[in-house]
Protein backbone atom coordinates (compact mmCIF):
# COMPACT_ATOMS: atom_id res chain seq x y z
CA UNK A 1 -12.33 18.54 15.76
CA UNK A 2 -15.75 19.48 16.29
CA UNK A 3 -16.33 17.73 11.89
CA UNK A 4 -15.14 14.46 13.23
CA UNK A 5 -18.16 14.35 16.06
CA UNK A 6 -20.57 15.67 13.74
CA UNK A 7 -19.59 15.12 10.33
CA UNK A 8 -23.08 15.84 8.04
CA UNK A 9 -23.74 18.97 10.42
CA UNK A 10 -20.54 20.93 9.93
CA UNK A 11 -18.87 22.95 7.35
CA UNK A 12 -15.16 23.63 7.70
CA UNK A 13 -13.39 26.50 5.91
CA UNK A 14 -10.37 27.26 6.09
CA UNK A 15 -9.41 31.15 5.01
CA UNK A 16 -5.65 31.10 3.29
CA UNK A 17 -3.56 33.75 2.23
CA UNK A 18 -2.38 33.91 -1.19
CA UNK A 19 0.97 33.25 0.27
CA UNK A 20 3.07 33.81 3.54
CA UNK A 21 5.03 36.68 1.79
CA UNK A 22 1.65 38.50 0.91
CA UNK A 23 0.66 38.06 4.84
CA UNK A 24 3.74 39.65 5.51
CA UNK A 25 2.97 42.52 3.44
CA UNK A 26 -0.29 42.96 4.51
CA UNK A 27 0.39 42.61 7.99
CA UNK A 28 3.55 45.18 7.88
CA UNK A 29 1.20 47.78 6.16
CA UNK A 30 -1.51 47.84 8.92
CA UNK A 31 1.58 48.75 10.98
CA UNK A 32 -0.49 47.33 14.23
CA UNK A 33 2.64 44.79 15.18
CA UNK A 34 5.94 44.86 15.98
CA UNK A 35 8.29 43.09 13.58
CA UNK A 36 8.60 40.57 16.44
CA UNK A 37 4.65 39.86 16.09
CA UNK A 38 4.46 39.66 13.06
CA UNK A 39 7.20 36.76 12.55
CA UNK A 40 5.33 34.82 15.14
CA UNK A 41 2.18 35.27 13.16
CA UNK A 42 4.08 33.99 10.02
CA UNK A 43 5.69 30.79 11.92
CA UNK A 44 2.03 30.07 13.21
CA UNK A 45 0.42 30.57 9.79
CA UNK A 46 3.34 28.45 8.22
CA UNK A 47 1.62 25.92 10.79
CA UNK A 48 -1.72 26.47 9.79
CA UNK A 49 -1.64 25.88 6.55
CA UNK A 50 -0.41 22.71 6.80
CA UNK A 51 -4.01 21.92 8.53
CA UNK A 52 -6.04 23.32 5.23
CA UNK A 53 -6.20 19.81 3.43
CA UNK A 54 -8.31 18.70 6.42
CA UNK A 55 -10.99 21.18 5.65
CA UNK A 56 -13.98 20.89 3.58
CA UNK A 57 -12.77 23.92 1.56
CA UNK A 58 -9.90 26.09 1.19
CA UNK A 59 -10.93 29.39 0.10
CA UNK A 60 -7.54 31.64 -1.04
CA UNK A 61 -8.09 35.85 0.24
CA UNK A 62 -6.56 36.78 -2.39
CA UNK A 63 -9.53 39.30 -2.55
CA UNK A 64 -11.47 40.31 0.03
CA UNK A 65 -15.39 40.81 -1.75
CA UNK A 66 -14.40 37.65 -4.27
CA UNK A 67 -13.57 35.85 -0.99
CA UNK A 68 -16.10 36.47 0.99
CA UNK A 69 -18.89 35.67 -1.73
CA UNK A 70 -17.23 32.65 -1.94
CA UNK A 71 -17.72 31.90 1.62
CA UNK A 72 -21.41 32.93 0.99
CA UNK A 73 -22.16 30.95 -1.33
CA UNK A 74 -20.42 27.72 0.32
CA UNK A 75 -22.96 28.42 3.33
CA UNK A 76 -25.53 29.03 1.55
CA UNK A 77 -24.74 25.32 -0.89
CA UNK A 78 -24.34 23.73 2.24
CA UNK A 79 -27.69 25.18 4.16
CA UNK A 80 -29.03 23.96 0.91
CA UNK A 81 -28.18 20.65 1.12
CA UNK A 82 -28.66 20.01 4.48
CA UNK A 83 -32.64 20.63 4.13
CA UNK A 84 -33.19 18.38 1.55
């Protein structure tokens, strides 16, 4: 992992969903995968998650403008930082 190499020069975020049954929703509504699909994107988000504690932050998109200020302002915190 690319924060283990370079630890003070990297921010990690890791983008959830509010749950796997809201990702299924959401990804049966866009109607762009077969049902096939979109149980192997579920398995390999089950997976992912398990990686979000190794993350700097774990931001939930439950909300797409709410998260995506929140990844914003992370950035910007951690730009910030790093020229002081």
């Amino acid at each position: 992992m690319v924060k283990e190499k370079y630890p003070s020069d990297t921010l990690a975020i890791f983008l959830a969903p509010p749950s796997l049954e809201t990702l299924r929703e959401r990804l049966i509504k866009r109607a762009t995968d077969s049902p096939d699909v979109i149980e192997e994107r579920l398995k390999r988000a089950g997976y992912e998650l398990k990686f979000a504690p190794q993350f700097d932050y774990t931001v939930v998109n439950d909300d797409l403008i709410i998260c995506s200020d929140t990844v914003r302002s992370l950035v910007r915190q951690f730009l910030k930082n790093r020229e002081q």
